[in-house]
C-alpha atoms as a PDB file:
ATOM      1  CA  UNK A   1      18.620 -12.409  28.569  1.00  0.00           C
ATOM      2  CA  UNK A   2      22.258 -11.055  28.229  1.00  0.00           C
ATOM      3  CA  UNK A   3      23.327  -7.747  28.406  1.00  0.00           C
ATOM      4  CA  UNK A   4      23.604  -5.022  25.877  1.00  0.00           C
ATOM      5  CA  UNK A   5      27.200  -4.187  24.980  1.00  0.00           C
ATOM      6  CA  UNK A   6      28.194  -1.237  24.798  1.00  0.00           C
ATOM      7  CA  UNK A   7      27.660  -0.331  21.293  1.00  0.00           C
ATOM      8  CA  UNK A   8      24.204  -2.029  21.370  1.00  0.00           C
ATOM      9  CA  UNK A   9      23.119   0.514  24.421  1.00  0.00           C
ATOM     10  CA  UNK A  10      24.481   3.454  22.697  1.00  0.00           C
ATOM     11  CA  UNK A  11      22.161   2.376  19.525  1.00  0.00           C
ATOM     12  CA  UNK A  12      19.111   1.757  21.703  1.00  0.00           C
ATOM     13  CA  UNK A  13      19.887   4.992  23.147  1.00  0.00           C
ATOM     14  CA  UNK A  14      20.222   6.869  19.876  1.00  0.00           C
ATOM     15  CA  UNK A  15      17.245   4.637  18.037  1.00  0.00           C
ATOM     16  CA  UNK A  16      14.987   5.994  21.118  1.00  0.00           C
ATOM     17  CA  UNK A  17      15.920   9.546  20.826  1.00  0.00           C
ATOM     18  CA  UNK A  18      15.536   9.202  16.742  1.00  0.00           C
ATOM     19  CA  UNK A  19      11.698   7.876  17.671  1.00  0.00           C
ATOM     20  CA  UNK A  20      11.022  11.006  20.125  1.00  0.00           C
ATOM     21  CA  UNK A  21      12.255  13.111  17.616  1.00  0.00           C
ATOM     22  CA  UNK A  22       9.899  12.211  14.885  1.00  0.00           C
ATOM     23  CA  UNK A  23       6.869  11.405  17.148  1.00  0.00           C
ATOM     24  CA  UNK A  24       7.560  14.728  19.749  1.00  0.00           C
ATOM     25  CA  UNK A  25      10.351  16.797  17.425  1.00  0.00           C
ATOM     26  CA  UNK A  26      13.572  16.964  17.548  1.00  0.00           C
ATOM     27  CA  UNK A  27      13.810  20.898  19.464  1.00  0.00           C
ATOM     28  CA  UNK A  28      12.013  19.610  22.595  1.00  0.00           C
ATOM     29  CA  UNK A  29      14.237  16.197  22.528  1.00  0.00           C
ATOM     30  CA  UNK A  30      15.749  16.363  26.638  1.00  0.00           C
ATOM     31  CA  UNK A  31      18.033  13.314  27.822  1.00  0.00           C
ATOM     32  CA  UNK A  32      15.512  13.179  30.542  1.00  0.00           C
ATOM     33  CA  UNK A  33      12.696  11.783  28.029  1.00  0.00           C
ATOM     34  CA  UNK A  34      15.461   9.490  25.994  1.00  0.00           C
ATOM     35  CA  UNK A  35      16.583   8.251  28.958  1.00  0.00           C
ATOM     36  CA  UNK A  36      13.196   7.262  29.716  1.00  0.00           C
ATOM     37  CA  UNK A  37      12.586   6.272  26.533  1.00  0.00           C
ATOM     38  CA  UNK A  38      15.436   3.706  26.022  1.00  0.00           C
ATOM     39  CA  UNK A  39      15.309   2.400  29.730  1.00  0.00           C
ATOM     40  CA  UNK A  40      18.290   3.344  31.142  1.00  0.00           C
ATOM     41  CA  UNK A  41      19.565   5.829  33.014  1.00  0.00           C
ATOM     42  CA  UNK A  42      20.359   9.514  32.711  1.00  0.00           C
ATOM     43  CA  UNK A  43      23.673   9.246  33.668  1.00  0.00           C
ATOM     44  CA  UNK A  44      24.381   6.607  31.159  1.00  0.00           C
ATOM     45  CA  UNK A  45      23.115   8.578  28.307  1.00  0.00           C
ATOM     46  CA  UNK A  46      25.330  11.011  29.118  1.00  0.00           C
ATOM     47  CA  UNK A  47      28.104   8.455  29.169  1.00  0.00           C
ATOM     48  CA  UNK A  48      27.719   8.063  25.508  1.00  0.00           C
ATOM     49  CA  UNK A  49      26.713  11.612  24.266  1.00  0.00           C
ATOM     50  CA  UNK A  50      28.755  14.079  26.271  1.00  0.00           C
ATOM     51  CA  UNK A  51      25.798  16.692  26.298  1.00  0.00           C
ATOM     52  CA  UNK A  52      22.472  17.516  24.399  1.00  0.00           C
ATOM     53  CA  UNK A  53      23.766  18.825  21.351  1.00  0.00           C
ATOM     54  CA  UNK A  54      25.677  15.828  20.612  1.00  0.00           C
ATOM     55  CA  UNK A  55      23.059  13.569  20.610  1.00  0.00           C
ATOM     56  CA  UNK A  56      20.980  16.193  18.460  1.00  0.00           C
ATOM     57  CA  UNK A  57      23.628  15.685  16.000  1.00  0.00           C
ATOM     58  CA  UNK A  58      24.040  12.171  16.447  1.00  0.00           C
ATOM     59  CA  UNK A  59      20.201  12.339  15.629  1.00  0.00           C
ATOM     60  CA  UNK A  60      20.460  13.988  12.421  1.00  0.00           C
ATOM     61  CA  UNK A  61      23.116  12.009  11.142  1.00  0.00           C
ATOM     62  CA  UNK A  62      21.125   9.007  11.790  1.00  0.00           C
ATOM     63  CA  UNK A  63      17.956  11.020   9.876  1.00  0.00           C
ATOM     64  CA  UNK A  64      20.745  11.827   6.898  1.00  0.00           C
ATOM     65  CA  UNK A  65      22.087   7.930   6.337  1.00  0.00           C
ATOM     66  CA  UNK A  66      18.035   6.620   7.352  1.00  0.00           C
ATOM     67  CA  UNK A  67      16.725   8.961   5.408  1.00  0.00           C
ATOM     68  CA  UNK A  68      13.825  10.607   7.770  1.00  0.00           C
ATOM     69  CA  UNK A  69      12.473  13.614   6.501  1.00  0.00           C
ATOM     70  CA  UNK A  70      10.630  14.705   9.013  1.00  0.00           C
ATOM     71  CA  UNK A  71      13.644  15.053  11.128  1.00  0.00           C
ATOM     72  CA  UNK A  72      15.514  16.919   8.855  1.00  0.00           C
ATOM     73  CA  UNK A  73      12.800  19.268   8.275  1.00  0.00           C
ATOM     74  CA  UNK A  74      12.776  19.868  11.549  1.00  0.00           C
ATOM     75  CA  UNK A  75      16.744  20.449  11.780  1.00  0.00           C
ATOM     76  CA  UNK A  76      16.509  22.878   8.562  1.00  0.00           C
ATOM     77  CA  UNK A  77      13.667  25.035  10.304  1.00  0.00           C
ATOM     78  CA  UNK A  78      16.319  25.274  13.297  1.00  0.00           C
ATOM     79  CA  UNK A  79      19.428  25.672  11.233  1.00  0.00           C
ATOM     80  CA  UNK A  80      21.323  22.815  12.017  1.00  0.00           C
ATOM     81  CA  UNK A  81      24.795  22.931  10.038  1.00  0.00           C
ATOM     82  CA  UNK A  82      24.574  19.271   9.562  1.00  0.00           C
ATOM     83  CA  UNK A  83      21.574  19.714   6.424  1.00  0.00           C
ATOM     84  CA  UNK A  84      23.549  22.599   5.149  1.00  0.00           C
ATOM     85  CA  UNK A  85      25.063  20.183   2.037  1.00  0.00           C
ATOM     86  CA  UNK A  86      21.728  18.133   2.115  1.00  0.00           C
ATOM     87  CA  UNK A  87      20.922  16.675  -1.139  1.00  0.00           C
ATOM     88  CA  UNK A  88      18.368  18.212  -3.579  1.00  0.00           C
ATOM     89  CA  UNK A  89      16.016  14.460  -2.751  1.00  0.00           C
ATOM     90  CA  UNK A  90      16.566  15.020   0.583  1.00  0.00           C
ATOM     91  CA  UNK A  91      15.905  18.738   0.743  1.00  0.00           C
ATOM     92  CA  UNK A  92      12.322  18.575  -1.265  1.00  0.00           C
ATOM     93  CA  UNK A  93      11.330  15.025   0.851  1.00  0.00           C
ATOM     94  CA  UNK A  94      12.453  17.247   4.125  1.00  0.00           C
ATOM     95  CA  UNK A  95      10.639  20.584   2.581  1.00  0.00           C
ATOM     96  CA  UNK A  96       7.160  18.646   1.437  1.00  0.00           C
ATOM     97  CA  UNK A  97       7.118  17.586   5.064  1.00  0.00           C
ATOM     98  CA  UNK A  98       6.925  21.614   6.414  1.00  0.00           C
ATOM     99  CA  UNK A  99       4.464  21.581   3.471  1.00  0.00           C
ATOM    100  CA  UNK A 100       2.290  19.235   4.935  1.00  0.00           C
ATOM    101  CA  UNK A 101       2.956  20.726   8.805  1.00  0.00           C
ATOM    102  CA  UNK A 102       1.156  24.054   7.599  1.00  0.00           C
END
């Protein structure tokens, strides 16, 4: 098996953090548990996201372009500026999933 570039490892990274978010939610996401997650090391997650927030944000972006609602529902309960200028699809799929949280 060859190795990852670079670009490929920062995706795995960022694909693995996406997955914790939905499945564990995207406030309690730690680089400890991506780390973990994407089999690699601490260190080299924070090689490609310079601390915690970035990576949030990397995370949302990815939820934005994907779309995944329940990530962005998430992010709008918390504020995030990056689902300030959501769309009105992506607002209501995003809201229906706090709907269905309770």
């Amino acid at each position: 098996m060859s190795r990852l570039t670079p670009a490929e490892r920062k995706h795995l990274i960022l694909e693995a953090a996406v997955e914790l978010a939905i499945y564990e939610g995207y406030e309690k996401l730690t680089r400890e548990d991506v780390a973990a997650m994407a089999a690699c090391s601490i260190s080299l997650v924070n090689h490609y996201y310079d601390n915690l927030e970035q990576l949030k944000a990397a995370v949302v972006e990815y939820a934005i372009s994907a779309p995944i609602p329940e990530i962005l529902a998430e992010a709008m309960v918390y504020k995030s500026p990056l689902v300030e200028d959501l769309d009105d699809n992506l607002r209501e799929q995003a809201a229906k999933c706090l709907m269905k949280r309770g």
